[in-house]
N, C-alpha and C. Protein backbone atom coordinates (compact mmCIF):
# COMPACT_ATOMS: atom_id res chain seq x y z
N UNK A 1 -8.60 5.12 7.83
CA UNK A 1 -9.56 5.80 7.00
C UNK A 1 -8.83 6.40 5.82
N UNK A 2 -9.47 6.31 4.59
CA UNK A 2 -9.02 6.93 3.33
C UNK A 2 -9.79 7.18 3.00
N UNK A 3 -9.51 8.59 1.82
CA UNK A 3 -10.38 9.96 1.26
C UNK A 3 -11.65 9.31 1.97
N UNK A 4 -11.95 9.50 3.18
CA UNK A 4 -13.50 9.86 3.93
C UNK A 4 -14.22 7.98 4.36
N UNK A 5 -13.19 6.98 3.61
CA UNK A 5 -14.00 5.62 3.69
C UNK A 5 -13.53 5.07 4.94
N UNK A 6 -14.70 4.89 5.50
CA UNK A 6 -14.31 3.69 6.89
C UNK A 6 -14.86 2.59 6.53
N UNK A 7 -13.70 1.36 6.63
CA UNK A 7 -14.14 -0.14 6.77
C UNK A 7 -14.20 -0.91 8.01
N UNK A 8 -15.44 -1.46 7.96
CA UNK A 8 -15.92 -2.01 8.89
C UNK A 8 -15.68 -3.69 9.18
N UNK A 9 -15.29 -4.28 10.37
CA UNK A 9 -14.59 -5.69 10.55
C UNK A 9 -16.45 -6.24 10.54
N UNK A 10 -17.00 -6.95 9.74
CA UNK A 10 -18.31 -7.71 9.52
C UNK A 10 -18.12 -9.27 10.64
N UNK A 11 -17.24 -8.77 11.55
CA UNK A 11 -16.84 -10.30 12.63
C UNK A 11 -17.30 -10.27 14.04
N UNK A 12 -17.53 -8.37 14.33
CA UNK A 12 -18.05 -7.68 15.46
C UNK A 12 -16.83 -8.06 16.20
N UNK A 13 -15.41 -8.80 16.08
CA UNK A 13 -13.85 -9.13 16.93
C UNK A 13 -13.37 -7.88 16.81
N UNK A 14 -13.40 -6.95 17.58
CA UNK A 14 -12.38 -5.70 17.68
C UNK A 14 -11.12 -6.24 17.51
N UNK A 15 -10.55 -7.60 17.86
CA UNK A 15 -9.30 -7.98 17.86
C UNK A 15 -9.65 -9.69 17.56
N UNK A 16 -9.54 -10.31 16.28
CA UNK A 16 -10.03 -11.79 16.14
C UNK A 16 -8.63 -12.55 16.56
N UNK A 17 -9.11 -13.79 16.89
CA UNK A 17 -7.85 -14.76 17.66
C UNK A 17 -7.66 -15.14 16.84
N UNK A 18 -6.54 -15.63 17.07
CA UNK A 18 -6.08 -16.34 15.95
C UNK A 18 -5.46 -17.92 16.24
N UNK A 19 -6.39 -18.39 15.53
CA UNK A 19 -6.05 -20.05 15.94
C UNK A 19 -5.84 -21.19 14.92
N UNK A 20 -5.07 -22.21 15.17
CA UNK A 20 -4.45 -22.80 13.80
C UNK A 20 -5.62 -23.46 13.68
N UNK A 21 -5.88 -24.31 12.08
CA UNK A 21 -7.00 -24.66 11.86
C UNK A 21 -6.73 -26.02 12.13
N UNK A 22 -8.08 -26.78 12.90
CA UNK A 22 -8.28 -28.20 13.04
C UNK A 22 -7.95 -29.01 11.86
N UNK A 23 -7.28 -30.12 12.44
CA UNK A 23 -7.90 -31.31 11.08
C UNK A 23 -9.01 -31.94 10.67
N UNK A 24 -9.43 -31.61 9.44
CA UNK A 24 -10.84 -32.29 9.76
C UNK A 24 -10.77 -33.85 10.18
N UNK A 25 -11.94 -34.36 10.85
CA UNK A 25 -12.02 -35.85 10.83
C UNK A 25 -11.61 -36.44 9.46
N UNK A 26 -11.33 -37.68 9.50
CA UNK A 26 -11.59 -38.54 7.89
C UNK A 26 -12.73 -39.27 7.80
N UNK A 27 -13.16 -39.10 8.92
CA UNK A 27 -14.61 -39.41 8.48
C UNK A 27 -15.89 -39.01 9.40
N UNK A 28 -16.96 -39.14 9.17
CA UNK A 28 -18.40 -38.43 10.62
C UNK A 28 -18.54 -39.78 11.18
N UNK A 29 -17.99 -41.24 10.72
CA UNK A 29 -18.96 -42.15 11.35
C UNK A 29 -18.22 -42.20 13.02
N UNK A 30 -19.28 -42.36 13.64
CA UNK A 30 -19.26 -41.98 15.30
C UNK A 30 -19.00 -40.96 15.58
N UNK A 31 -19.28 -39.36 15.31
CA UNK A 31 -19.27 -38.48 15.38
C UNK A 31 -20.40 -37.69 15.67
N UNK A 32 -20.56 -37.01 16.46
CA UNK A 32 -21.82 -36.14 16.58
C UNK A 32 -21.63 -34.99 15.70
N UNK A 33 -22.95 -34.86 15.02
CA UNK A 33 -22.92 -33.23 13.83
C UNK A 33 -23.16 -32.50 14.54
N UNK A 34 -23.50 -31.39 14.72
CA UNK A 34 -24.01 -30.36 15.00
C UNK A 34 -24.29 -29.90 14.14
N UNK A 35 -26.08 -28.99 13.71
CA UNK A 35 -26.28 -28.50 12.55
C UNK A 35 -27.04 -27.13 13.11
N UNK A 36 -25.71 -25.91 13.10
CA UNK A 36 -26.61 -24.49 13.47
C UNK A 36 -27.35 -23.63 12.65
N UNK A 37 -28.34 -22.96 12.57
CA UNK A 37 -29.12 -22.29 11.81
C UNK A 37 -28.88 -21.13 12.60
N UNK A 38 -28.42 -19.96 12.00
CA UNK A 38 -28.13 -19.11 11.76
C UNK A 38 -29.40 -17.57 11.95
N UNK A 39 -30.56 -18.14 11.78
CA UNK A 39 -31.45 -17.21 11.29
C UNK A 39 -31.93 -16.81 10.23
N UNK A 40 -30.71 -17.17 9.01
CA UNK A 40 -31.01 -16.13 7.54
C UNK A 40 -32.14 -17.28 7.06
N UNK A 41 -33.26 -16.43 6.04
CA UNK A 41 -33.97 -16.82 5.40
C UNK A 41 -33.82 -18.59 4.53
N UNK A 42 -34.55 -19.50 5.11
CA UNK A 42 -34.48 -20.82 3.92
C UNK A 42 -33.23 -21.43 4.71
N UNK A 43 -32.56 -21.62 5.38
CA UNK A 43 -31.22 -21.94 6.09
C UNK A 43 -31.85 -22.59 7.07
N UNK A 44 -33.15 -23.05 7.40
CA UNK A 44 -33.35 -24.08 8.12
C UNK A 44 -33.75 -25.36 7.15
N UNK A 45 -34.35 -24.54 5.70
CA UNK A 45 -34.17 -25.83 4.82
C UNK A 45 -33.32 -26.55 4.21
N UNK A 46 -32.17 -26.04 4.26
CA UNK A 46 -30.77 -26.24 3.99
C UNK A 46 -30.55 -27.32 4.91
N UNK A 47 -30.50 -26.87 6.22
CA UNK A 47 -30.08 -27.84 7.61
C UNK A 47 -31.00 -29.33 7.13
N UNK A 48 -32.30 -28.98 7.09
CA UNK A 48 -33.55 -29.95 7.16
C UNK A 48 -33.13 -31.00 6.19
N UNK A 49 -32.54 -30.58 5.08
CA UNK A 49 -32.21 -31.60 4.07
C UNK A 49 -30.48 -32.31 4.23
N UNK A 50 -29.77 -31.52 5.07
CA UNK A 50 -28.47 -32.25 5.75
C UNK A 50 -29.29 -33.36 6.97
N UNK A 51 -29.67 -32.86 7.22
CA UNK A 51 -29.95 -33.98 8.57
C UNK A 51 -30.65 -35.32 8.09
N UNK A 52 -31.56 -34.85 6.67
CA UNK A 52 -31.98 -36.49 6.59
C UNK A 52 -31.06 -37.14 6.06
N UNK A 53 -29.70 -36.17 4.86
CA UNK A 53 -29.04 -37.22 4.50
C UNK A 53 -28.05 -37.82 5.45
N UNK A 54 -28.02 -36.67 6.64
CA UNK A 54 -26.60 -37.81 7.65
C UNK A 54 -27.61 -39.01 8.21
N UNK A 55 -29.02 -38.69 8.58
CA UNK A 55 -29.62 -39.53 9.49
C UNK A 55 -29.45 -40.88 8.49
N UNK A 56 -30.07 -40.68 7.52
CA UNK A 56 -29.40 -41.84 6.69
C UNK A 56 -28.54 -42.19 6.75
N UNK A 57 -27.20 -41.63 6.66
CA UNK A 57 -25.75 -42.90 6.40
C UNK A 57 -26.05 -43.31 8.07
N UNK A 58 -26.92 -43.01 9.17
CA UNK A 58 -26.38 -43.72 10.33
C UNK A 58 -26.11 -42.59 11.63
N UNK A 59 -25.70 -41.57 11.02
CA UNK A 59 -24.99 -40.35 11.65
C UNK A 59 -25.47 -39.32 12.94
N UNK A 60 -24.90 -39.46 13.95
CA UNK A 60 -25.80 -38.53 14.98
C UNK A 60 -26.16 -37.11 14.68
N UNK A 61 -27.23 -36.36 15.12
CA UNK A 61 -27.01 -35.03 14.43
C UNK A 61 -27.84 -34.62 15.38
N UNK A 62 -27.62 -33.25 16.08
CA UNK A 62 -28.41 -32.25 16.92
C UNK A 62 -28.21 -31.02 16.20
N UNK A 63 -29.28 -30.93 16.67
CA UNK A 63 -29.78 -29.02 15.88
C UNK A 63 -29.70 -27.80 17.03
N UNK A 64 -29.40 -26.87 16.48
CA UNK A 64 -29.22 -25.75 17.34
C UNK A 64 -29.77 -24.22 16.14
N UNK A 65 -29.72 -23.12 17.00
CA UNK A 65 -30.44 -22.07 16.50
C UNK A 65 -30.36 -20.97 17.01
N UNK A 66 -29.11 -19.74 16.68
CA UNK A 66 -29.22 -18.48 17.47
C UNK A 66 -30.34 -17.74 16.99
N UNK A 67 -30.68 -17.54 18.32
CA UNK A 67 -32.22 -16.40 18.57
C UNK A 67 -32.16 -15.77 17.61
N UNK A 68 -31.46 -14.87 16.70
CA UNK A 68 -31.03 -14.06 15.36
C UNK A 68 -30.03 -13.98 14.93
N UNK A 69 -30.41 -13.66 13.75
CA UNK A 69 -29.18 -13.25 12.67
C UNK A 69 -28.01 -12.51 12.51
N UNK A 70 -28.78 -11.44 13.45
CA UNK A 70 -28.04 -10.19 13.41
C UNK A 70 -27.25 -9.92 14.71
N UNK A 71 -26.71 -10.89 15.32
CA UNK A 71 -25.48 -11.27 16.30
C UNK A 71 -25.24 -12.52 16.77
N UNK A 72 -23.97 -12.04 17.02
CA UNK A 72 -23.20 -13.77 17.48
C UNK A 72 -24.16 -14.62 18.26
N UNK A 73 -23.57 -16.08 18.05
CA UNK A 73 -24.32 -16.45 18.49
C UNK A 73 -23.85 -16.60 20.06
N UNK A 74 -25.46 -16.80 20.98
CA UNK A 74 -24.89 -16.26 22.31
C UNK A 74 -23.90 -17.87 23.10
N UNK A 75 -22.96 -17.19 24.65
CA UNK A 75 -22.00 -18.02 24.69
C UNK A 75 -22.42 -19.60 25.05
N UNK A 76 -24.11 -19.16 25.61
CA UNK A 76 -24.75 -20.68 26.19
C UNK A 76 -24.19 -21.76 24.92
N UNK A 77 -25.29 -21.32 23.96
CA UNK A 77 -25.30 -21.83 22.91
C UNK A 77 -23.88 -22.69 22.61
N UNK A 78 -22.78 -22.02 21.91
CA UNK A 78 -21.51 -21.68 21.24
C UNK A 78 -21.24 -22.99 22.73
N UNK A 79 -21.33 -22.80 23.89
CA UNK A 79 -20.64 -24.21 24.45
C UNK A 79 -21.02 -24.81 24.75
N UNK A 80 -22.41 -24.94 24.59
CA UNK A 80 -23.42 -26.58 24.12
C UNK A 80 -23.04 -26.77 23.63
N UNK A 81 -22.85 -26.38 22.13
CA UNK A 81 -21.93 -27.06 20.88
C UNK A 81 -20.79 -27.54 20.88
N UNK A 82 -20.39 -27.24 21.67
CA UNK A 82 -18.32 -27.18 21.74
C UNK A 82 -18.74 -28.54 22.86
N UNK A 83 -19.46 -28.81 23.63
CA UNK A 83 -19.33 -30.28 24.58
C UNK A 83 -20.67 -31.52 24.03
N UNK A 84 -21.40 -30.53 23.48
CA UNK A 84 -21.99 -32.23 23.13
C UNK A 84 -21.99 -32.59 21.00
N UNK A 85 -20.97 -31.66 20.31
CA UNK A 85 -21.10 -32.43 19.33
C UNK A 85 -19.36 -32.24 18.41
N UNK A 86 -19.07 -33.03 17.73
CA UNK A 86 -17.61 -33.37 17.39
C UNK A 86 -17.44 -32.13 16.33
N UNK A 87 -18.08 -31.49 15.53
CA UNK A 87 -18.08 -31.08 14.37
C UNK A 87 -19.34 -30.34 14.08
N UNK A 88 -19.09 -29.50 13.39
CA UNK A 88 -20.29 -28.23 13.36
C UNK A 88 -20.55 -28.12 11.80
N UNK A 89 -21.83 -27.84 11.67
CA UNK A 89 -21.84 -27.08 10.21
C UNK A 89 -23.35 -25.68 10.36
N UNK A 90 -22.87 -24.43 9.86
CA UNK A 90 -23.68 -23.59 9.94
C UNK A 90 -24.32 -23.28 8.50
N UNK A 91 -25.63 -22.81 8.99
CA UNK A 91 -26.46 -22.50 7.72
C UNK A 91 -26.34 -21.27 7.47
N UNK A 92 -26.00 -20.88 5.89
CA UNK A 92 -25.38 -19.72 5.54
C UNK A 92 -26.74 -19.31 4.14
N UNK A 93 -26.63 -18.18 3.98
CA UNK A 93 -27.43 -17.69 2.70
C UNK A 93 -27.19 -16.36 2.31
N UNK A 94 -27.93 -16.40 1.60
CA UNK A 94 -27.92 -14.96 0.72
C UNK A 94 -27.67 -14.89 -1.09
């Protein structure tokens, strides 16, 4: 704390892990997407318009959706994702 300011970790990780970063694929073909929505406002239209363009090139894609915005998403969820799809993308806004 300084002159009176507390900063707050916006990650809710009292202590975040720390893990080296993946390589991405070089490519999605045969890959499952995963496309999470988040909650925030219009971020399912975001997703809605990724999914037709992967469904087009060919591309598998499942959708997912934490109950809200305003916390993590829960652990069911988080390891559905982690066993049935290769690669994730979340819907972000503001």
């Amino acid at each position: 704390m300084k002159d009176g300011l507390i900063l707050l970790d916006p990650t809710a990780e009292s202590s975040p892990a720390q893990r080296e970063r993946l390589t991405p694929p070089a490519s999605l073909d045969g890959l499952t997407v995963g496309l999470l929505d988040i909650g925030k406002a219009r971020g399912n239209v975001f997703l809605d318009q990724l999914e037709v363009g992967m469904a087009a090139r060919g591309l598998t894609v499942r959708r997912y959706a934490k109950p809200t915005n305003t916390k993590v998403a829960p652990i069911a969820i988080a390891q559905t994702i982690a066993t049935e799809c290769d690669v994730v993308v979340e819907a972000l806004s503001d």
